[in-house]
C-alpha atoms as a PDB file:
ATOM      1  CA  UNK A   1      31.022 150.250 138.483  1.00  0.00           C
ATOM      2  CA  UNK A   2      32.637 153.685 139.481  1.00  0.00           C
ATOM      3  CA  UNK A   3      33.401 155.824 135.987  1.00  0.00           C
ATOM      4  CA  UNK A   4      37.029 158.129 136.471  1.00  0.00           C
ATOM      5  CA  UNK A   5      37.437 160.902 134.089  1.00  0.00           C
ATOM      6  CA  UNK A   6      40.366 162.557 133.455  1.00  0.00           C
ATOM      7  CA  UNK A   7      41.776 165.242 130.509  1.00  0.00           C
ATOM      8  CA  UNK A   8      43.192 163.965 127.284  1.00  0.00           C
ATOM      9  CA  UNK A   9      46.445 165.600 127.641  1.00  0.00           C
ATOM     10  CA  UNK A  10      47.152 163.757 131.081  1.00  0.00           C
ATOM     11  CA  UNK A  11      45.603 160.504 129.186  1.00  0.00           C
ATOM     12  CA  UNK A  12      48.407 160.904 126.659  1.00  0.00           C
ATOM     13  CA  UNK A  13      51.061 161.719 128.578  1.00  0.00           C
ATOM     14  CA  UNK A  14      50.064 158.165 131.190  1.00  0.00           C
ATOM     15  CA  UNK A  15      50.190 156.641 127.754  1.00  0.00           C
ATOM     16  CA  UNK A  16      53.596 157.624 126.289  1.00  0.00           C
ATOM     17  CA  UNK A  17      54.972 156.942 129.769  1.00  0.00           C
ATOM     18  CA  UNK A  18      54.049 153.092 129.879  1.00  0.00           C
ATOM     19  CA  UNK A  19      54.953 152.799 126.359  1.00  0.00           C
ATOM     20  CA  UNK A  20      58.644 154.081 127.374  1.00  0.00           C
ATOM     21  CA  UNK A  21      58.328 151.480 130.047  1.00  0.00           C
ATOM     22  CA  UNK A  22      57.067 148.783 127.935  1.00  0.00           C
ATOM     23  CA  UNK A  23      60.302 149.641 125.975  1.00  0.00           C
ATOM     24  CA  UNK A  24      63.025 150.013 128.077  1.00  0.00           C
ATOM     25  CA  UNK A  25      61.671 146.393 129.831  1.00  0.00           C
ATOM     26  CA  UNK A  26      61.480 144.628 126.225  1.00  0.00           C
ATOM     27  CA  UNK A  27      64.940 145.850 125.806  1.00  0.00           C
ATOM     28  CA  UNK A  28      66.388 144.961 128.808  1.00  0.00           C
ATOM     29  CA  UNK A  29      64.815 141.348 128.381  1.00  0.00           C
ATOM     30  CA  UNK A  30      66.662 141.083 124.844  1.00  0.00           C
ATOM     31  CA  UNK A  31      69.959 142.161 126.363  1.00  0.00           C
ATOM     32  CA  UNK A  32      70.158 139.999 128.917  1.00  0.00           C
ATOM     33  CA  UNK A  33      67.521 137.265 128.687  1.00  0.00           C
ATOM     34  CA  UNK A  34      67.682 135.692 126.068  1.00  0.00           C
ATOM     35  CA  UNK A  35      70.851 136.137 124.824  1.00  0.00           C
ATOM     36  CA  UNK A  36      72.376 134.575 127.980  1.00  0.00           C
ATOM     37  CA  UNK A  37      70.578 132.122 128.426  1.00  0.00           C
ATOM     38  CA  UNK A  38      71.096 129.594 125.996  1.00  0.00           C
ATOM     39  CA  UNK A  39      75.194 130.250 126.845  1.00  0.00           C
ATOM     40  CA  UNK A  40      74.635 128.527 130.326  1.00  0.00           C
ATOM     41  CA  UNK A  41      74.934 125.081 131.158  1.00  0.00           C
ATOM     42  CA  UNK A  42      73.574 122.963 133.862  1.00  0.00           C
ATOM     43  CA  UNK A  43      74.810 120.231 136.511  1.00  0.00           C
ATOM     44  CA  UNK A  44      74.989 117.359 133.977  1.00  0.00           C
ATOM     45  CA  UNK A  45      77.015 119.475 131.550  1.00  0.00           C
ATOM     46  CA  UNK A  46      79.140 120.734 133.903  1.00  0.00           C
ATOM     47  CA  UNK A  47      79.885 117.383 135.322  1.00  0.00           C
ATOM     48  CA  UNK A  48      80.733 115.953 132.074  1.00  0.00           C
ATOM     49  CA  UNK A  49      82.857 118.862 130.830  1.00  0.00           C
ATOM     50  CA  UNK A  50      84.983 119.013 133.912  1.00  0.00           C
ATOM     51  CA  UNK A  51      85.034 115.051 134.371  1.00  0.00           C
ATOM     52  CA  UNK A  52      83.586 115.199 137.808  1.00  0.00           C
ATOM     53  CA  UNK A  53      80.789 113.400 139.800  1.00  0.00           C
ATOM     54  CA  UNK A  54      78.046 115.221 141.264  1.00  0.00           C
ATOM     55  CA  UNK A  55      79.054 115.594 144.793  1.00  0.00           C
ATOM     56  CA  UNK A  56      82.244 116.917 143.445  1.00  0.00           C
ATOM     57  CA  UNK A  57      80.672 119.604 141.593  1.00  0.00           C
ATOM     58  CA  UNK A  58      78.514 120.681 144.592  1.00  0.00           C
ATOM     59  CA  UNK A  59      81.664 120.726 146.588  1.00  0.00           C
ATOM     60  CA  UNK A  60      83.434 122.612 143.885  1.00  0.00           C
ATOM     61  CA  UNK A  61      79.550 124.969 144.981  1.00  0.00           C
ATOM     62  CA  UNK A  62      80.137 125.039 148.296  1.00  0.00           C
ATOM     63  CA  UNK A  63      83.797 126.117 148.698  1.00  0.00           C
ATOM     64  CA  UNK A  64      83.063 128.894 146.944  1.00  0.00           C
ATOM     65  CA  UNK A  65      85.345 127.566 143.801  1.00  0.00           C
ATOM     66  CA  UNK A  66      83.112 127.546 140.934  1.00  0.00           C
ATOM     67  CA  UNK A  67      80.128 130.323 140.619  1.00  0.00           C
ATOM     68  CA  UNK A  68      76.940 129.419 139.767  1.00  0.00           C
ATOM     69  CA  UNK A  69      72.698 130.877 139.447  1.00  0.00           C
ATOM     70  CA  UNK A  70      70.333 129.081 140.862  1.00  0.00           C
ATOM     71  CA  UNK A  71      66.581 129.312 138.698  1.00  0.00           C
ATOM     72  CA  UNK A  72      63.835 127.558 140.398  1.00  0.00           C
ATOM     73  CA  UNK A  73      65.839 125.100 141.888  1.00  0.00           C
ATOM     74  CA  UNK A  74      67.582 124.393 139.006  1.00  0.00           C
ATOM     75  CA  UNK A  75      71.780 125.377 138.801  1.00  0.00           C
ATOM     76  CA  UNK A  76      73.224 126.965 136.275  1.00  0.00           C
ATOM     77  CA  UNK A  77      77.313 127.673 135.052  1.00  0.00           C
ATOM     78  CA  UNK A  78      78.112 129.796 132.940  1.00  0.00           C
ATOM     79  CA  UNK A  79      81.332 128.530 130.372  1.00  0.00           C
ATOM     80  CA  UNK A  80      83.383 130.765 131.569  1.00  0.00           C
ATOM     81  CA  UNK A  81      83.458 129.559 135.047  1.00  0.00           C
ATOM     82  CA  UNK A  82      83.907 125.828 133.912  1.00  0.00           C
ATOM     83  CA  UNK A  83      86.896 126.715 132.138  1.00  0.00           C
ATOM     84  CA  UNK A  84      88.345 128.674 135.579  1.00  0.00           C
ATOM     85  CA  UNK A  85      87.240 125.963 137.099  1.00  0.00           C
ATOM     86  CA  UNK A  86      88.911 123.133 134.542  1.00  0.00           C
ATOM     87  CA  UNK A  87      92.420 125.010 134.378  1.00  0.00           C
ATOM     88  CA  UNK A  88      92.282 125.315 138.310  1.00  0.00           C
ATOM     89  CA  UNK A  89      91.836 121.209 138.715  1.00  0.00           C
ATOM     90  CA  UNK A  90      94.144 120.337 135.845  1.00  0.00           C
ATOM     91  CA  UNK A  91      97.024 122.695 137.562  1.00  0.00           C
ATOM     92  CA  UNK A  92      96.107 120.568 140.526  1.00  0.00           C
ATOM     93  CA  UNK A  93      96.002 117.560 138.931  1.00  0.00           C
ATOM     94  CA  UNK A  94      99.680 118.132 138.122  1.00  0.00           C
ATOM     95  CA  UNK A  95     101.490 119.344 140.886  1.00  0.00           C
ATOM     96  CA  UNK A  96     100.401 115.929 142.653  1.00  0.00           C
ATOM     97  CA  UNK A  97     102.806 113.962 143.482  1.00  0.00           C
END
């Protein structure tokens, strides 16, 4: 086992500096973890909300028309896109002949 010694003053001042770290990291996490999270909803939701299928809703994905996060394989929309999305199909919806 190999014993490091080092002077209380730099001990102290290694210690206030990952306790500002440990901070700033628990209060980034509350801003934007958690908070967000439970705002976002996934495929089925989406699907439901903007009366699609599946396959539309990853086309929707794929052309780039409706943003999403992906989280361990697992998408995620966030309400304000769905409603983008939902006025921009309805408008379409309506100028169809």
């Amino acid at each position: 086992m190999e014993i490091i010694s080092i002077e209380a003053r730099t001990f102290d001042r290694m210690l206030k500096s990952l306790e500002t770290t440990a901070r700033i990291t628990e209060d980034v996490h509350k801003r934007f973890c958690e908070k967000k999270m439970g705002e976002w909803l996934d495929n089925q939701e989406a699907c439901i909300l903007l009366n699609i299928t599946p396959r539309t809703l990853q086309s929707l994905r794929e052309n780039g028309m409706l943003a999403y996060s992906q989280i361990c394989h697992k998408i995620y929309y966030r309400p304000e896109d769905i409603q983008k999305t939902l006025s921009l199909l309805l408008r379409r919806k309506e100028e169809q002949p």
